[in-house]
PDB file of N, CA and C in Angstrom:
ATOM      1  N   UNK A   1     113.987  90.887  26.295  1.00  0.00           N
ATOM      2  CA  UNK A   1     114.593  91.201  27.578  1.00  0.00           C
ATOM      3  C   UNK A   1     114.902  89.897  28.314  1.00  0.00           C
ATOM      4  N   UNK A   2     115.970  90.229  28.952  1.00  0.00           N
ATOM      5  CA  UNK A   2     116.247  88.262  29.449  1.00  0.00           C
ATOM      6  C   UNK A   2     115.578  88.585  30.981  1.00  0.00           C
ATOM      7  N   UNK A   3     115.567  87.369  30.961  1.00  0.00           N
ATOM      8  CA  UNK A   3     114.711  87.349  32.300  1.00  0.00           C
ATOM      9  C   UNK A   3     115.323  87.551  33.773  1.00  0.00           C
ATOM     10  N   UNK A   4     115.088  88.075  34.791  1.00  0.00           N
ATOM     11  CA  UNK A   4     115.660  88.543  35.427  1.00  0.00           C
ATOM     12  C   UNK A   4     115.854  87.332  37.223  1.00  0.00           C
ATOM     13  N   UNK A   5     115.400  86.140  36.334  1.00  0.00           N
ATOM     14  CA  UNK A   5     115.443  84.971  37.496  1.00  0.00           C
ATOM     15  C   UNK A   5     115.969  83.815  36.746  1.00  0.00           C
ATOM     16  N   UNK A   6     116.375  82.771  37.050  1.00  0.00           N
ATOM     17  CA  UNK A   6     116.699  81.624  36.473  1.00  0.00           C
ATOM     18  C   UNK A   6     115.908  80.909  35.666  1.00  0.00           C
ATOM     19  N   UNK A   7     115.646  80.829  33.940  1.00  0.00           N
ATOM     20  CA  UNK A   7     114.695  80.156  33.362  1.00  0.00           C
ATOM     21  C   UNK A   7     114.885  78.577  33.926  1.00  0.00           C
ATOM     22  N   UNK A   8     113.705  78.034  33.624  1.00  0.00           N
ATOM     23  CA  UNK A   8     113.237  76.370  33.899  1.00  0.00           C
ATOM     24  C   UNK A   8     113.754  75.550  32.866  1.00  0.00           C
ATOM     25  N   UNK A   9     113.949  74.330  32.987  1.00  0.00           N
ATOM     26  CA  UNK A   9     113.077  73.606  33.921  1.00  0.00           C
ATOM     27  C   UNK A   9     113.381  74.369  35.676  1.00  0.00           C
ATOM     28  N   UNK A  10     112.674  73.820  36.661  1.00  0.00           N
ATOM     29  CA  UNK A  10     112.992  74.011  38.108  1.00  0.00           C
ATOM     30  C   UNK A  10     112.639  72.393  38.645  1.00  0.00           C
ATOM     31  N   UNK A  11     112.868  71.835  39.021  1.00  0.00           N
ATOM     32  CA  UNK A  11     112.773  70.566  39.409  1.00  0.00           C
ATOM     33  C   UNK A  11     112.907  69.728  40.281  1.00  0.00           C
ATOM     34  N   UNK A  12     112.313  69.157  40.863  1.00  0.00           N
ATOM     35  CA  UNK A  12     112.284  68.867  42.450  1.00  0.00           C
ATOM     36  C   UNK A  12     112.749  66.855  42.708  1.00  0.00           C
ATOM     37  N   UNK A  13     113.622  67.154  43.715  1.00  0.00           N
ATOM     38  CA  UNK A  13     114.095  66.067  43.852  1.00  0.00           C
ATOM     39  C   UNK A  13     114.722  65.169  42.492  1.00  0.00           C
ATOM     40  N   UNK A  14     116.062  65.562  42.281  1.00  0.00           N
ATOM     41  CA  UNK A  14     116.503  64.889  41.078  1.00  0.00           C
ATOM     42  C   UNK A  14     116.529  63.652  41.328  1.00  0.00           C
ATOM     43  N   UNK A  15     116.577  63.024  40.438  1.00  0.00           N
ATOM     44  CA  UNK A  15     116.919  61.908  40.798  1.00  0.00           C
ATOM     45  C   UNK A  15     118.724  61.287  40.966  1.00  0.00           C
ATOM     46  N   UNK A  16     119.039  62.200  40.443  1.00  0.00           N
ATOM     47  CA  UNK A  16     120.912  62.142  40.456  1.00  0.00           C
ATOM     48  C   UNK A  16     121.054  62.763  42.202  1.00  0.00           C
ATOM     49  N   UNK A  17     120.224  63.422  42.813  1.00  0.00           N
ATOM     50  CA  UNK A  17     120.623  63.643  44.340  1.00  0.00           C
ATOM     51  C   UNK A  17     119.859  62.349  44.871  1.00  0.00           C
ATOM     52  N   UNK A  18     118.154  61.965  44.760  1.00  0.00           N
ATOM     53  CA  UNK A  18     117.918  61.059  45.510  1.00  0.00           C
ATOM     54  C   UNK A  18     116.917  61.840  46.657  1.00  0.00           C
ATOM     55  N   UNK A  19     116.400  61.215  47.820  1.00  0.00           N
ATOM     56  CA  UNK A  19     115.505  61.894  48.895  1.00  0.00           C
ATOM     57  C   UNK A  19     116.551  61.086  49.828  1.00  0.00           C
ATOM     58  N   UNK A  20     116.719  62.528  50.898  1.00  0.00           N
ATOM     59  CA  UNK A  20     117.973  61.790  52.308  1.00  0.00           C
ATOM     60  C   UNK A  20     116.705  61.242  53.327  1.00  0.00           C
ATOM     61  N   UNK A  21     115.663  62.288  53.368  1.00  0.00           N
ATOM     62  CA  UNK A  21     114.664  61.668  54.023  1.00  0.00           C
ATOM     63  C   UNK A  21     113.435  62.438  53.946  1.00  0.00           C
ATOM     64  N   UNK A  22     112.342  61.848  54.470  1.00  0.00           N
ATOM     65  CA  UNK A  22     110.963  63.094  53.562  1.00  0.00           C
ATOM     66  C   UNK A  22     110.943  63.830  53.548  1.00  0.00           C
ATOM     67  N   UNK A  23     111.515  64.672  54.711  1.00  0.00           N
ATOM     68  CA  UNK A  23     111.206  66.051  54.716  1.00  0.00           C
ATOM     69  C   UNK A  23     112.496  67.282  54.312  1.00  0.00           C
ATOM     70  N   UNK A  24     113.719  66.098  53.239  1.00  0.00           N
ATOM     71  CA  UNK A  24     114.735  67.000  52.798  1.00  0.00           C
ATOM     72  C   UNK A  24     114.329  66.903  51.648  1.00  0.00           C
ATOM     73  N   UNK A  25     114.794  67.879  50.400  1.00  0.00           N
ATOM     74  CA  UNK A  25     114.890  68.129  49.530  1.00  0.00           C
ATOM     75  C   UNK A  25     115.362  68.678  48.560  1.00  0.00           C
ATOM     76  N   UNK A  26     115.657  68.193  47.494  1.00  0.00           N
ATOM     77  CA  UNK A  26     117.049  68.696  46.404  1.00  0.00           C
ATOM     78  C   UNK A  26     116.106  69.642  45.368  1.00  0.00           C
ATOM     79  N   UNK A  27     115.986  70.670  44.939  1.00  0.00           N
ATOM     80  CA  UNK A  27     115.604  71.386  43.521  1.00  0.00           C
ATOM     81  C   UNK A  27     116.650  71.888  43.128  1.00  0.00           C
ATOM     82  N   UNK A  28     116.742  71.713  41.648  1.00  0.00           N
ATOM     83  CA  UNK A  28     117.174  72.112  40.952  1.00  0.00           C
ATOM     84  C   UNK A  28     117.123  73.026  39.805  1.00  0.00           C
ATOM     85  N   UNK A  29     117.201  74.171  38.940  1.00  0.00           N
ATOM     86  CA  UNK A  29     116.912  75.100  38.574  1.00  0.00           C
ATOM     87  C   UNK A  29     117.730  75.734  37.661  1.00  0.00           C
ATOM     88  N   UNK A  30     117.150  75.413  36.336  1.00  0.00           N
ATOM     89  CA  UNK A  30     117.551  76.112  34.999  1.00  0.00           C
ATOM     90  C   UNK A  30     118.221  75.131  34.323  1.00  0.00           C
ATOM     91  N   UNK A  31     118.238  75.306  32.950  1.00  0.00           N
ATOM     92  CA  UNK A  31     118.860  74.497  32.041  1.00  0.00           C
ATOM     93  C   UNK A  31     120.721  74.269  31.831  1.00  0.00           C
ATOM     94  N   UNK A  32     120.679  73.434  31.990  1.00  0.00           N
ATOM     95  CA  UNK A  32     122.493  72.889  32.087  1.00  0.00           C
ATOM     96  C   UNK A  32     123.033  72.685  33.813  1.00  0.00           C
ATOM     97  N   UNK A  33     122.228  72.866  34.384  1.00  0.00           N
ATOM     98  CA  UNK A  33     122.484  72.912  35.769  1.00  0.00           C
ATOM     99  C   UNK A  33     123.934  72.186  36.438  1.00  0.00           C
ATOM    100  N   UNK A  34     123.958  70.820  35.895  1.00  0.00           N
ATOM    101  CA  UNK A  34     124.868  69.432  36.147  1.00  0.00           C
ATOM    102  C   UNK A  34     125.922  69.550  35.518  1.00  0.00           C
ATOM    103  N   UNK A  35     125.765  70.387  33.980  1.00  0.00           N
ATOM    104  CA  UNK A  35     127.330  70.284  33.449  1.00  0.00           C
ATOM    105  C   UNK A  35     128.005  71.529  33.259  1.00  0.00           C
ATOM    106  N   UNK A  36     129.090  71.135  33.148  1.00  0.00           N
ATOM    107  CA  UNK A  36     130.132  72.799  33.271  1.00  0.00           C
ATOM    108  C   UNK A  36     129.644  73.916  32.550  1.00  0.00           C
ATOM    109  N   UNK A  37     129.456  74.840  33.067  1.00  0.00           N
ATOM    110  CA  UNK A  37     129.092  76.424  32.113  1.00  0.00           C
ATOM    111  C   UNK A  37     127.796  76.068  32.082  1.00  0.00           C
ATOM    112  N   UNK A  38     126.960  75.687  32.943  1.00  0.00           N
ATOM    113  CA  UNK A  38     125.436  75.502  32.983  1.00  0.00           C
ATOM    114  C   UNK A  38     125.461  76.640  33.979  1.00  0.00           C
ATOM    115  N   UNK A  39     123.961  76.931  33.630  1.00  0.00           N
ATOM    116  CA  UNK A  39     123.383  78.667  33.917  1.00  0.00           C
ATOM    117  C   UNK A  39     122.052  78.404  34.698  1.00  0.00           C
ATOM    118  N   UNK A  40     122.309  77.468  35.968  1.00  0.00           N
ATOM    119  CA  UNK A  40     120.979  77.061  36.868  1.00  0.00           C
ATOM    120  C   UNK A  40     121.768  77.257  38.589  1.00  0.00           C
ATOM    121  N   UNK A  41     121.317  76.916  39.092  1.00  0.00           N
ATOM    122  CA  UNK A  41     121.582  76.987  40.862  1.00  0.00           C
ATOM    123  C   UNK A  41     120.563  75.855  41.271  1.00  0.00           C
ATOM    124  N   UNK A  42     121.210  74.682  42.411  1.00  0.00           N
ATOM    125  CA  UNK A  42     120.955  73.694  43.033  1.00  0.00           C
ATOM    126  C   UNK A  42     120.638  74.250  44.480  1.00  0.00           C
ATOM    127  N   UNK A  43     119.529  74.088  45.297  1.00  0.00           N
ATOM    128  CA  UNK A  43     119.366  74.339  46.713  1.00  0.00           C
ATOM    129  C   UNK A  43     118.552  72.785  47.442  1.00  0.00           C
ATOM    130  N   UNK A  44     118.933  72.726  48.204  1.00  0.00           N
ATOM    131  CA  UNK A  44     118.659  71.786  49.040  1.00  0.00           C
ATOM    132  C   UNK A  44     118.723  72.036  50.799  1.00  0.00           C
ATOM    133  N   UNK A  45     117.272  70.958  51.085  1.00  0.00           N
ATOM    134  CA  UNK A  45     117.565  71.693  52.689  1.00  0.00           C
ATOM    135  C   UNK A  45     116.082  70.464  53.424  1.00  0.00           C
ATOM    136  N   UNK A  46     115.981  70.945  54.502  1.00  0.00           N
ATOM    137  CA  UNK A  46     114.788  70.859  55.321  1.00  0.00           C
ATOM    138  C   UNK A  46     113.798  71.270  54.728  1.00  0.00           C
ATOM    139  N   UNK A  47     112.648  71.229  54.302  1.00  0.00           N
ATOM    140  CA  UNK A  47     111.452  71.622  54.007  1.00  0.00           C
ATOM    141  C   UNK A  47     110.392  70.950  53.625  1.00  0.00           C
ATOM    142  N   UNK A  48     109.308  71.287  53.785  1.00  0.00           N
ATOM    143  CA  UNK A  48     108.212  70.205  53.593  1.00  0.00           C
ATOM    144  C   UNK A  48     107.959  70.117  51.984  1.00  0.00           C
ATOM    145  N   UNK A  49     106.913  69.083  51.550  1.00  0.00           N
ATOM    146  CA  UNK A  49     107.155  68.909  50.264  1.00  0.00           C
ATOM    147  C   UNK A  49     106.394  70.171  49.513  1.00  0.00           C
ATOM    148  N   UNK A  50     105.553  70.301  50.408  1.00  0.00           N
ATOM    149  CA  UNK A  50     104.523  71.748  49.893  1.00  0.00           C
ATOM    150  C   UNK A  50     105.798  73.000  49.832  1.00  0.00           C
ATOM    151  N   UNK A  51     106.348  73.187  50.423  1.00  0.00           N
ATOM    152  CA  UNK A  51     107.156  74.414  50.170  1.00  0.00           C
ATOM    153  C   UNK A  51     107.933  74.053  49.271  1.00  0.00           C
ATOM    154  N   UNK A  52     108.658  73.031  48.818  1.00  0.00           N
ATOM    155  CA  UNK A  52     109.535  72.426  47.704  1.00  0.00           C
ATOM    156  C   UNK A  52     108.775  72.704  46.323  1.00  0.00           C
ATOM    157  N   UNK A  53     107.478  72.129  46.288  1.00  0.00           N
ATOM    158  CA  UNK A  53     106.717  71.992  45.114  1.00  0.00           C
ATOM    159  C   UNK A  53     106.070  73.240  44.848  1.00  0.00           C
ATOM    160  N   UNK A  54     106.185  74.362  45.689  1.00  0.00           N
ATOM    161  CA  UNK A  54     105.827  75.523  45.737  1.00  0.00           C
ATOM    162  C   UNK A  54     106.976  76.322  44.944  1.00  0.00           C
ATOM    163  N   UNK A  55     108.410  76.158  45.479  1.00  0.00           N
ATOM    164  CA  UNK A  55     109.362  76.351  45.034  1.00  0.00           C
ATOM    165  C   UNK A  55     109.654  76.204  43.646  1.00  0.00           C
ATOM    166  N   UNK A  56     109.723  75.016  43.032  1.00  0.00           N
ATOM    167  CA  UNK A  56     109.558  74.314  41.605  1.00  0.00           C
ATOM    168  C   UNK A  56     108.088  75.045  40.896  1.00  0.00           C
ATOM    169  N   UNK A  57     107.301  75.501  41.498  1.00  0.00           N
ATOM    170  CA  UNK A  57     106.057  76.252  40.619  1.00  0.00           C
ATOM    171  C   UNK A  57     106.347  77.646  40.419  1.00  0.00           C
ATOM    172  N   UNK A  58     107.450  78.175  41.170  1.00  0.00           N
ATOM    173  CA  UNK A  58     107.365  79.695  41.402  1.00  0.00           C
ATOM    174  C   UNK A  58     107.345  80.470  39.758  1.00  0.00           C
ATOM    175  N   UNK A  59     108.171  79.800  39.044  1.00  0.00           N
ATOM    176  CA  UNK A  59     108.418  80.611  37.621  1.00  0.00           C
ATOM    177  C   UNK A  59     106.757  80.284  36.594  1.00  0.00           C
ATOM    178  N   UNK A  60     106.596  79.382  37.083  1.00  0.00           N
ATOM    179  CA  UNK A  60     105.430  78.822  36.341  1.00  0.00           C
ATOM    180  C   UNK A  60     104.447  79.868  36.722  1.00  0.00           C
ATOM    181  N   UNK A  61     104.005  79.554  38.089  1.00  0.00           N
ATOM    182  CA  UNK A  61     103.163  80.873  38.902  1.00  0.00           C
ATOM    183  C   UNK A  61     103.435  82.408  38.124  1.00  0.00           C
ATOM    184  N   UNK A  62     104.389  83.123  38.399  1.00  0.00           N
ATOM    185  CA  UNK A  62     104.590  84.289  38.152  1.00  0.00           C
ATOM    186  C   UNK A  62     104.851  84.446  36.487  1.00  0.00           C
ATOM    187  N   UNK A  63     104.963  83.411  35.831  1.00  0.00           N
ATOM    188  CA  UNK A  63     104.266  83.685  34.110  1.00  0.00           C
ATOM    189  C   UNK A  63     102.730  83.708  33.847  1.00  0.00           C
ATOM    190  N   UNK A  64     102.430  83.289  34.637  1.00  0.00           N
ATOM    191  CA  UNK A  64     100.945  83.111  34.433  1.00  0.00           C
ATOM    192  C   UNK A  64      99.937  84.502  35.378  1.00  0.00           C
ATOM    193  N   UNK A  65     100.806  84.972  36.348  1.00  0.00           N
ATOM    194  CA  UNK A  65     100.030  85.674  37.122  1.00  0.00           C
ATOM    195  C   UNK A  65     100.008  87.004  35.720  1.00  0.00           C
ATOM    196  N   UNK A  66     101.462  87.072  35.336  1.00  0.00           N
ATOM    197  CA  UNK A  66     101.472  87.873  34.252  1.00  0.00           C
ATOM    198  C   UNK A  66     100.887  88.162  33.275  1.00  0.00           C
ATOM    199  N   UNK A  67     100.874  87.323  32.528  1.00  0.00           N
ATOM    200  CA  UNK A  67     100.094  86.837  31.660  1.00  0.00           C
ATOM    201  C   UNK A  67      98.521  87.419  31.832  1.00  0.00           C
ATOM    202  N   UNK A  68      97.957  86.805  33.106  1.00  0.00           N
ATOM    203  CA  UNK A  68      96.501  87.076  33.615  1.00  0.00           C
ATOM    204  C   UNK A  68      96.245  88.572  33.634  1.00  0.00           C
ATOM    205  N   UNK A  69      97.334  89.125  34.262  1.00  0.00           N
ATOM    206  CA  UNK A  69      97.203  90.537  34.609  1.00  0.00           C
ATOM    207  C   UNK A  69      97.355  91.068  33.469  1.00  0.00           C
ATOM    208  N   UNK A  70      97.833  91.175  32.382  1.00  0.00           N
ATOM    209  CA  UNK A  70      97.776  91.882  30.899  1.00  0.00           C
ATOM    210  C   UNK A  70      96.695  91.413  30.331  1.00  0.00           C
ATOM    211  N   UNK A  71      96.035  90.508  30.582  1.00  0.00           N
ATOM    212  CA  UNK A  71      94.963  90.286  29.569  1.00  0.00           C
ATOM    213  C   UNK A  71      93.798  90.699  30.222  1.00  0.00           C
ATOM    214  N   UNK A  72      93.411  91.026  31.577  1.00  0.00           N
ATOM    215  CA  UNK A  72      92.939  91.890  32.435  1.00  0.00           C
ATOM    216  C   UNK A  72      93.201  93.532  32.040  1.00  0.00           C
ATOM    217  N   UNK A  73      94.041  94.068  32.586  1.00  0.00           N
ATOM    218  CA  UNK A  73      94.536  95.266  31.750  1.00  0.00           C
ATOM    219  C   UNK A  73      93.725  95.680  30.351  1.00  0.00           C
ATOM    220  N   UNK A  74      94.366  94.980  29.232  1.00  0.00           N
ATOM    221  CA  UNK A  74      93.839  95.017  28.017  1.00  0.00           C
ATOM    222  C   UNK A  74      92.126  94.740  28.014  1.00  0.00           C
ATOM    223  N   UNK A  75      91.440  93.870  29.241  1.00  0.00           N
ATOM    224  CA  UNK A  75      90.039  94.002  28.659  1.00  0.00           C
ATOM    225  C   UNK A  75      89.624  95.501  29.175  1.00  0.00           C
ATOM    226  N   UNK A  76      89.971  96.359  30.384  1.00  0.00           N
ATOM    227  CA  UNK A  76      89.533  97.344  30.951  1.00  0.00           C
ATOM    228  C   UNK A  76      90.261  98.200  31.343  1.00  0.00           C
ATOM    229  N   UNK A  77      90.852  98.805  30.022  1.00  0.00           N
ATOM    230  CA  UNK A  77      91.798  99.566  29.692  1.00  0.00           C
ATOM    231  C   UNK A  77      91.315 101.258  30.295  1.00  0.00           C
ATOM    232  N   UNK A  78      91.051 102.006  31.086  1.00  0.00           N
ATOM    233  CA  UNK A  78      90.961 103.138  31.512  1.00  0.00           C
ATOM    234  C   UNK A  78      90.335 102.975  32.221  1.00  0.00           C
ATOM    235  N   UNK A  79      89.531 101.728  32.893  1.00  0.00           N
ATOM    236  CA  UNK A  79      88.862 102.061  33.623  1.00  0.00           C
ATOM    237  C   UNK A  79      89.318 101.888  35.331  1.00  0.00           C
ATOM    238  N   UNK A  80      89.006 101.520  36.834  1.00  0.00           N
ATOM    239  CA  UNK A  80      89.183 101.182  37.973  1.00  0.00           C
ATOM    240  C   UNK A  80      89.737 100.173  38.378  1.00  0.00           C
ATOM    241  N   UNK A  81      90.851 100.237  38.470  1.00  0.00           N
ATOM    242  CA  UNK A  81      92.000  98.393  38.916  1.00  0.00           C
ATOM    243  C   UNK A  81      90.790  97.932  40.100  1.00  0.00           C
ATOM    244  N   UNK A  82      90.906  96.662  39.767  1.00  0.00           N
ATOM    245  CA  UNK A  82      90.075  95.731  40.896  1.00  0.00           C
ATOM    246  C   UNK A  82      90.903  95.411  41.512  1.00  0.00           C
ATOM    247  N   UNK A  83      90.353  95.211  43.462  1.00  0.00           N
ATOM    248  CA  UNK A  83      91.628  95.063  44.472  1.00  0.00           C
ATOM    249  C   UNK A  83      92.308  93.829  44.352  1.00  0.00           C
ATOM    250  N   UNK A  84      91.688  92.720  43.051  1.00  0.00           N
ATOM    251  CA  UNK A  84      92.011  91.595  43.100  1.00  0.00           C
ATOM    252  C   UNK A  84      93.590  91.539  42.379  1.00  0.00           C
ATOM    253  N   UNK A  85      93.394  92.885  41.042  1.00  0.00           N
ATOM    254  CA  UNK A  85      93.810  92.958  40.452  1.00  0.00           C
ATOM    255  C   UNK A  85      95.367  93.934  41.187  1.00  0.00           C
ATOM    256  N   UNK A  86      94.893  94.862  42.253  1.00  0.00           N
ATOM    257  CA  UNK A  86      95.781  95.167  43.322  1.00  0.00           C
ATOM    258  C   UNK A  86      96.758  94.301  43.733  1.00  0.00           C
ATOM    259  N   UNK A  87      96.207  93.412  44.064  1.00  0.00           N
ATOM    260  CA  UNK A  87      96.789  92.532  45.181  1.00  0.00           C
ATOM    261  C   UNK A  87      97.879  91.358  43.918  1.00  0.00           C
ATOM    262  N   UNK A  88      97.457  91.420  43.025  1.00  0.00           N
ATOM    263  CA  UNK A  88      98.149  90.901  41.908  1.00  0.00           C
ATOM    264  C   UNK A  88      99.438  91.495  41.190  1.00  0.00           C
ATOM    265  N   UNK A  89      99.125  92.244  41.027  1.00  0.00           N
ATOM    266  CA  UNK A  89     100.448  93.444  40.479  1.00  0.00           C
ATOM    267  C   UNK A  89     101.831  93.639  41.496  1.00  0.00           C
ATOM    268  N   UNK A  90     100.927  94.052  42.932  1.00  0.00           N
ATOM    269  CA  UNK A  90     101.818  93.790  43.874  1.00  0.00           C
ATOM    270  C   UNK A  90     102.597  92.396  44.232  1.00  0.00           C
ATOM    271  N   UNK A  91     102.538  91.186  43.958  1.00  0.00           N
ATOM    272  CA  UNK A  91     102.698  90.266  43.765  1.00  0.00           C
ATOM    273  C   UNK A  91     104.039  90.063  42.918  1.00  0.00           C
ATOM    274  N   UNK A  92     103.268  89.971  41.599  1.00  0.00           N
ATOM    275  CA  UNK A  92     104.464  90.303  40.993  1.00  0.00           C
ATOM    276  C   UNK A  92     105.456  91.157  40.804  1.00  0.00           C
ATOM    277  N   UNK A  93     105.139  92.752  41.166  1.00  0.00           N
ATOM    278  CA  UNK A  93     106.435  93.771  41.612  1.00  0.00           C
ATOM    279  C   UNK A  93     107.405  92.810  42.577  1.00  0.00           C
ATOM    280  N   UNK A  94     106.537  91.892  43.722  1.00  0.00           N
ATOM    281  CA  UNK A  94     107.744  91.412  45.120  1.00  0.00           C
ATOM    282  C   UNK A  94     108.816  90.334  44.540  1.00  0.00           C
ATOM    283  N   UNK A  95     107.474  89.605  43.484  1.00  0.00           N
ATOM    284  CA  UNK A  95     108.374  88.434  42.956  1.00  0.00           C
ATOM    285  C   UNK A  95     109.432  89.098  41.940  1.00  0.00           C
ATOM    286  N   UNK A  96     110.004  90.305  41.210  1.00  0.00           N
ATOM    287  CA  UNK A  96     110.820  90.814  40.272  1.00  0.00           C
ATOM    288  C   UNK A  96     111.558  91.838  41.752  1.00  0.00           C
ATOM    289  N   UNK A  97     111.046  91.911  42.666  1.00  0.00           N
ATOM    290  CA  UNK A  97     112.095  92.947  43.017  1.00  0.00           C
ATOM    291  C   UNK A  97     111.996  94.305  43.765  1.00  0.00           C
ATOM    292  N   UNK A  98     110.299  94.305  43.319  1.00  0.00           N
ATOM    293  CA  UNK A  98     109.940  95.931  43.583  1.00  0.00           C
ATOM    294  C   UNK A  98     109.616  96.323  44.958  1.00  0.00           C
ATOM    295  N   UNK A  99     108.853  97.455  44.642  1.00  0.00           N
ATOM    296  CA  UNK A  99     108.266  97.278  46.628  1.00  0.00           C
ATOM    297  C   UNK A  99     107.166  96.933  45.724  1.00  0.00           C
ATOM    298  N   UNK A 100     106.326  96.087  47.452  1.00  0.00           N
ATOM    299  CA  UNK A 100     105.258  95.573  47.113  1.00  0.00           C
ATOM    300  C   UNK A 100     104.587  96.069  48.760  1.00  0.00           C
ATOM    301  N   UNK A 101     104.343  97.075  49.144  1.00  0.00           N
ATOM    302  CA  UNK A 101     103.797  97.775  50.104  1.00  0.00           C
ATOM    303  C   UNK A 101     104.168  96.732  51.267  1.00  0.00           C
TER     304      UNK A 101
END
């Protein structure tokens, strides 16, 4: 199934844009981004570096939350979702799209 967000790299502050000043920032996102018929999206703006580097983790984050949550699942297969495990699922439904209450 292809993925339903821009695969990585995601990458923060290219070096082909440069820093305008600390608190701007260039990411960049998905493979071929720079050359013609590349399949990524460039955003840039105001933001602190924590929200940038937050930004650049997001795909990383939400493979792994995944990941966690199936191998969770699979150890306690019929039994009572933990609210941790709540609060996780919902997570990733918001990050794909879904409702997330």
């Amino acid at each position: 199934m292809e993925p339903l967000f821009t695969p990585g790299p995601w990458r923060l502050d290219d070096p082909i844009h440069g820093t305008v000043r600390a608190d701007y920032h260039c990411i960049d996102a998905g493979r071929g981004y720079l050359v013609a018929g590349g399949n990524g999206f460039g955003i840039a703006g105001f933001m602190t570096i924590h929200d940038a580097r937050l930004i650049t983790a997001a795909p990383d984050l939400l493979q792994s939350l995944q990941d966690m949550y199936a191998a969770f699942v699979d150890c306690v297969e019929g039994g009572p979702e933990d609210e941790l495990m709540k609060f996780a699922r919902a997570a990733i439904s918001k990050a794909l799209g879904g409702s997330h209450g």
